[in-house]
N, C-alpha and C. Protein backbone atom coordinates (compact mmCIF):
# COMPACT_ATOMS: atom_id res chain seq x y z
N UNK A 1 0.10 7.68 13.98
CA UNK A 1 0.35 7.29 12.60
C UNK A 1 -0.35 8.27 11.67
N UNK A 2 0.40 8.73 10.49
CA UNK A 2 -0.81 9.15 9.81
C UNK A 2 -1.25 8.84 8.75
N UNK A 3 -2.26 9.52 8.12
CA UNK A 3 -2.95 9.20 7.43
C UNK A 3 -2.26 9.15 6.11
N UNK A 4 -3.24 9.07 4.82
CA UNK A 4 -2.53 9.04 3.51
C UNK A 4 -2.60 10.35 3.25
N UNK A 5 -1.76 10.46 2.35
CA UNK A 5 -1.42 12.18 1.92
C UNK A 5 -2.49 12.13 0.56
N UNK A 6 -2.28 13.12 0.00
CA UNK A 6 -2.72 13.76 -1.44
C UNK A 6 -2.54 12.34 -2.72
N UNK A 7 -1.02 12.67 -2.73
CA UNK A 7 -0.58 11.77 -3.85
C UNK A 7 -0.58 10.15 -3.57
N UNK A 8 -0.57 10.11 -2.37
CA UNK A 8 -0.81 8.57 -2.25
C UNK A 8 -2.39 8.35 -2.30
N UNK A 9 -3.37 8.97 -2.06
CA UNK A 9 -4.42 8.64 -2.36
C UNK A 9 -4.73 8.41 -3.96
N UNK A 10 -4.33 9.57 -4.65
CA UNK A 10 -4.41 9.79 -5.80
C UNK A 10 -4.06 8.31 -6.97
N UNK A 11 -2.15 8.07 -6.17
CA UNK A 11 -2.11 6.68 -6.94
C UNK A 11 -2.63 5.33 -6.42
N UNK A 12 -3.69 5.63 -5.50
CA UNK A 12 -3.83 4.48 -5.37
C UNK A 12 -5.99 3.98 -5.91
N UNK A 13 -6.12 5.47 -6.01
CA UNK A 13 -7.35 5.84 -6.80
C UNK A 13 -7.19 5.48 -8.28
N UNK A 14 -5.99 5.73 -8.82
CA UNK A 14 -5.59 5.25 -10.42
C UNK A 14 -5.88 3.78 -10.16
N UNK A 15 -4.82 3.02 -9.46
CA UNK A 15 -4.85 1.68 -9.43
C UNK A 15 -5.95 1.10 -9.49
N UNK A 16 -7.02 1.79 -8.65
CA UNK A 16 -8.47 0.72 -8.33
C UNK A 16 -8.90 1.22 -9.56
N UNK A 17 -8.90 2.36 -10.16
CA UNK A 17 -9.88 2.94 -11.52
C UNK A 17 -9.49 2.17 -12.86
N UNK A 18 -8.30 1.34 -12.86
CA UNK A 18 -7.65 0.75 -13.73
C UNK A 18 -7.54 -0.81 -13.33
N UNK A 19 -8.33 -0.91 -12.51
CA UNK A 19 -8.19 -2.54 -12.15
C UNK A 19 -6.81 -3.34 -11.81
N UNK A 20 -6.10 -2.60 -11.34
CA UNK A 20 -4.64 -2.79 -10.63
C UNK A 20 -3.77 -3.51 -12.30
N UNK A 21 -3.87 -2.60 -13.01
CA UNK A 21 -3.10 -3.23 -14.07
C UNK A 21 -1.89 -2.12 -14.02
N UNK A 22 -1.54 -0.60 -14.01
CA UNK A 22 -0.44 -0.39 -13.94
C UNK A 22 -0.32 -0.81 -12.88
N UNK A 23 1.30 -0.83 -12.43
CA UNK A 23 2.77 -1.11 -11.40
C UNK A 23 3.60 0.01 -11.03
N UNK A 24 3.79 0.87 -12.10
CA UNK A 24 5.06 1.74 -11.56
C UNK A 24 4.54 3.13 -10.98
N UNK A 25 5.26 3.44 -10.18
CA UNK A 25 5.02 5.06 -9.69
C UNK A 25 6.54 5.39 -9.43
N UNK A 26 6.36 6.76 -9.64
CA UNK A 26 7.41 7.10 -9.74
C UNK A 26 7.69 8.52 -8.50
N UNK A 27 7.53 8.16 -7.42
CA UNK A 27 8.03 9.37 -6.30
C UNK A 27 9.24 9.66 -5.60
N UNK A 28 9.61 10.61 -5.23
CA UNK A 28 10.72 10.70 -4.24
C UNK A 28 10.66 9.91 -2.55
N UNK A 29 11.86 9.93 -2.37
CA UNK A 29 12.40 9.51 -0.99
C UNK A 29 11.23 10.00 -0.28
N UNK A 30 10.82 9.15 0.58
CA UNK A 30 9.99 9.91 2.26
C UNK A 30 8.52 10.10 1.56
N UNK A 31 7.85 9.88 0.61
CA UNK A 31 6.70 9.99 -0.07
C UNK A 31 5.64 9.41 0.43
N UNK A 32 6.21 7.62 0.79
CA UNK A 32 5.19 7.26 1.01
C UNK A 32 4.87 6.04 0.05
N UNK A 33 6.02 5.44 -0.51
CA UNK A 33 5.55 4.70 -1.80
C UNK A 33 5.22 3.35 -1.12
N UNK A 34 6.21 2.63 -0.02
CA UNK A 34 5.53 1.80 0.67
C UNK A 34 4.12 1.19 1.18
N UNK A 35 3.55 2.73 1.46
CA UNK A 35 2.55 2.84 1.90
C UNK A 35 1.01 2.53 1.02
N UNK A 36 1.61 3.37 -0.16
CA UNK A 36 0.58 3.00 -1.17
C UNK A 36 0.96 1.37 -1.65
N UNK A 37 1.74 0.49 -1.65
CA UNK A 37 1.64 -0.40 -1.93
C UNK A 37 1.32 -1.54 -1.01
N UNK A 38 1.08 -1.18 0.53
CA UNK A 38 0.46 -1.79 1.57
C UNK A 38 -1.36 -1.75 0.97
N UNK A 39 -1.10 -0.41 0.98
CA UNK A 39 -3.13 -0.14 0.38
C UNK A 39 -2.90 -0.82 -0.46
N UNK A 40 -2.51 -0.80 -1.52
CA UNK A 40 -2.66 -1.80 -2.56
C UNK A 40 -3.15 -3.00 -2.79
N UNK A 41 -2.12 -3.34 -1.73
CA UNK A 41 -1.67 -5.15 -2.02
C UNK A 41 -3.60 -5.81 -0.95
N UNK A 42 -3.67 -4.10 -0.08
CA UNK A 42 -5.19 -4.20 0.72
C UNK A 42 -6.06 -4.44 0.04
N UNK A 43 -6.44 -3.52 -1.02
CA UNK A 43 -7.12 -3.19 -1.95
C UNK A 43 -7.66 -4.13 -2.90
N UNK A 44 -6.61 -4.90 -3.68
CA UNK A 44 -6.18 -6.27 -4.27
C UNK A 44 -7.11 -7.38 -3.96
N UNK A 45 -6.52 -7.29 -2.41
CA UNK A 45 -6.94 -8.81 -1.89
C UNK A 45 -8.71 -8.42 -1.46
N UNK A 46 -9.04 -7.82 -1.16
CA UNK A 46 -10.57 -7.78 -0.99
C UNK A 46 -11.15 -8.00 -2.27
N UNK A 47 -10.71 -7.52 -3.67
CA UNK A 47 -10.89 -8.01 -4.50
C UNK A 47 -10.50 -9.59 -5.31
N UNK A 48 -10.05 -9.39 -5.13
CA UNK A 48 -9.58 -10.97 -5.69
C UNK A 48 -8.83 -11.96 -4.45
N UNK A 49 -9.86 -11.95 -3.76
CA UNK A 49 -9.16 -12.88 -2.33
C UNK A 49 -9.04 -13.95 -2.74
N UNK A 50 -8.62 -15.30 -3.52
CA UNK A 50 -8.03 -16.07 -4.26
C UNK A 50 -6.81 -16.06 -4.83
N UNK A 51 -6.21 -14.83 -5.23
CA UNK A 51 -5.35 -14.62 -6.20
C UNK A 51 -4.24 -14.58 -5.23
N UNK A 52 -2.85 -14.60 -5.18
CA UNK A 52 -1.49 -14.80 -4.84
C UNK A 52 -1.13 -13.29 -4.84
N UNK A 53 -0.27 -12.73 -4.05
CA UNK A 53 0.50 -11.82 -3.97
C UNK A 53 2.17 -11.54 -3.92
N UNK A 54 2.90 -11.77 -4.81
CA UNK A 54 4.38 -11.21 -4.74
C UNK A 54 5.09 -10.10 -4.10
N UNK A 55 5.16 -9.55 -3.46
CA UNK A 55 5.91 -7.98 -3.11
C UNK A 55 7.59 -8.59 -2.84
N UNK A 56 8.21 -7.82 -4.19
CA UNK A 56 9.97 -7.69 -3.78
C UNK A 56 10.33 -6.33 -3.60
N UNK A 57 11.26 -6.29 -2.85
CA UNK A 57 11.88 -5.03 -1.87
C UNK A 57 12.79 -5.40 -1.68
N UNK A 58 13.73 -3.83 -1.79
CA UNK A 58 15.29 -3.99 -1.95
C UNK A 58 16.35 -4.65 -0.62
N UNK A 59 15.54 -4.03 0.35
CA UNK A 59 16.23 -4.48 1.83
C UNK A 59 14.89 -5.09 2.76
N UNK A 60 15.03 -6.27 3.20
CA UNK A 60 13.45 -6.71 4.07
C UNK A 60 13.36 -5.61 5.20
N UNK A 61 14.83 -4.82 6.04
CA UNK A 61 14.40 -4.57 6.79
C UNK A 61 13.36 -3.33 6.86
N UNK A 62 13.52 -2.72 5.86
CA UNK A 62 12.61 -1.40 5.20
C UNK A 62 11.23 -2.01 5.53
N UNK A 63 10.51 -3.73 5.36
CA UNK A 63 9.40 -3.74 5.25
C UNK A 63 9.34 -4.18 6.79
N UNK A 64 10.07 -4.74 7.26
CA UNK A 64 10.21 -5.02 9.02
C UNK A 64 9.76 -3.52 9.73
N UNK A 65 10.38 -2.67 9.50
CA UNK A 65 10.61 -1.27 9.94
C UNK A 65 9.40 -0.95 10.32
N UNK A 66 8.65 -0.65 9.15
CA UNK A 66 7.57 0.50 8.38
C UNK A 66 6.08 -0.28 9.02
N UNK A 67 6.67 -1.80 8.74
CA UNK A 67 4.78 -2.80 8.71
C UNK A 67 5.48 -3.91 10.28
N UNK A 68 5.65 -2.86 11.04
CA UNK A 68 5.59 -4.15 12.02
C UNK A 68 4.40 -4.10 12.64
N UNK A 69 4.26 -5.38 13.72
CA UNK A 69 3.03 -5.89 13.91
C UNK A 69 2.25 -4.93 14.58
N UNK A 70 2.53 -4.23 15.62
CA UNK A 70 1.92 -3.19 16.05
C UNK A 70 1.78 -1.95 15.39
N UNK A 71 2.32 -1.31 14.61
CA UNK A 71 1.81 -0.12 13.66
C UNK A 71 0.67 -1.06 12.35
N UNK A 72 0.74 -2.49 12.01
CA UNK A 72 -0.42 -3.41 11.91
C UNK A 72 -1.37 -3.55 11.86
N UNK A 73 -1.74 -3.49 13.13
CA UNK A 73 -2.68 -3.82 14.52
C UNK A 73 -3.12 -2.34 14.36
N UNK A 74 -2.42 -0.83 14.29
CA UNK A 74 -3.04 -0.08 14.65
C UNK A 74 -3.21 0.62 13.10
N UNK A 75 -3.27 0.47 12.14
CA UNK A 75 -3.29 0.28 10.71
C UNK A 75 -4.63 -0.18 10.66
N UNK A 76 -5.33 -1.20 10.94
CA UNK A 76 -6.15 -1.80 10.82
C UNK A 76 -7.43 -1.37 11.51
N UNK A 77 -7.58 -0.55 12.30
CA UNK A 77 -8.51 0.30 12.73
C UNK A 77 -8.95 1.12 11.56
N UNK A 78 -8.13 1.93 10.85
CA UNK A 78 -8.72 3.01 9.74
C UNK A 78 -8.31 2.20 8.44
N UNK A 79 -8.12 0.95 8.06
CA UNK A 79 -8.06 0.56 6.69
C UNK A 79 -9.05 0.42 5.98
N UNK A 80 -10.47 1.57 6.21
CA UNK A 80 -11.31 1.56 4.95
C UNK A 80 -10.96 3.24 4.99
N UNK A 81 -11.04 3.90 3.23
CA UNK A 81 -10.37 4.97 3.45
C UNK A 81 -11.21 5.52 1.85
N UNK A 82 -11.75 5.24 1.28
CA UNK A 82 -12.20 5.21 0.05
C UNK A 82 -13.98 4.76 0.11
C-alpha cells in the first residue's frame, strides 16, 4: 500500500490547521481524494470522538473497493502520519 503523496498530505494539513471547517478539494482522477478523506474523517474522530460522521459517494462500490477490510487492517498499522 502506499503511503500519502505530497498533495494529500498538504490538504489534509489545511484541514487540521483550519479545524476541519473547509470541505472542498479540488483534484484530478487517480489523486487520491478518497484517501485524504479516509485521513480525514481519521483525523476528525480522534478529535471530536462524540460527534457523527456523514460521508456521501457517488457509487458505494468505489468505497467497497478502495477501504475494504483488509487494506483496513493493514491501513491501521501506519495511521499516525503527522
Amino acid at each position: 500500500m502506499n503511503k500519502l503523496r505530497f498533495n494529500q498530505k498538504k490538504a489534509i494539513k489545511i484541514f487540521k490547521e483550519n479545524d476541519f471547517s473547509s470541505g472542498i478539494h479540488y483534484h484530478t482522477t487517480g489523486t487520491g481524494k478518497s484517501w485524504i478523506a479516509m485521513y480525514l474523517l481519521y483525523e476528525f474522530h480522534i478529535k471530536y470522538p462524540t460527534k457523527n460522521i456523514l460521508w456521501i459517494c457517488e457509487k458505494k462500490d468505489i468505497l467497497l473497493q478502495q477501504f475494504s477490510y483488509s487494506i483496513l487492517q493493514e491501513c491501521h498499522t501506519w495511521f499516525v502520519w503527522f
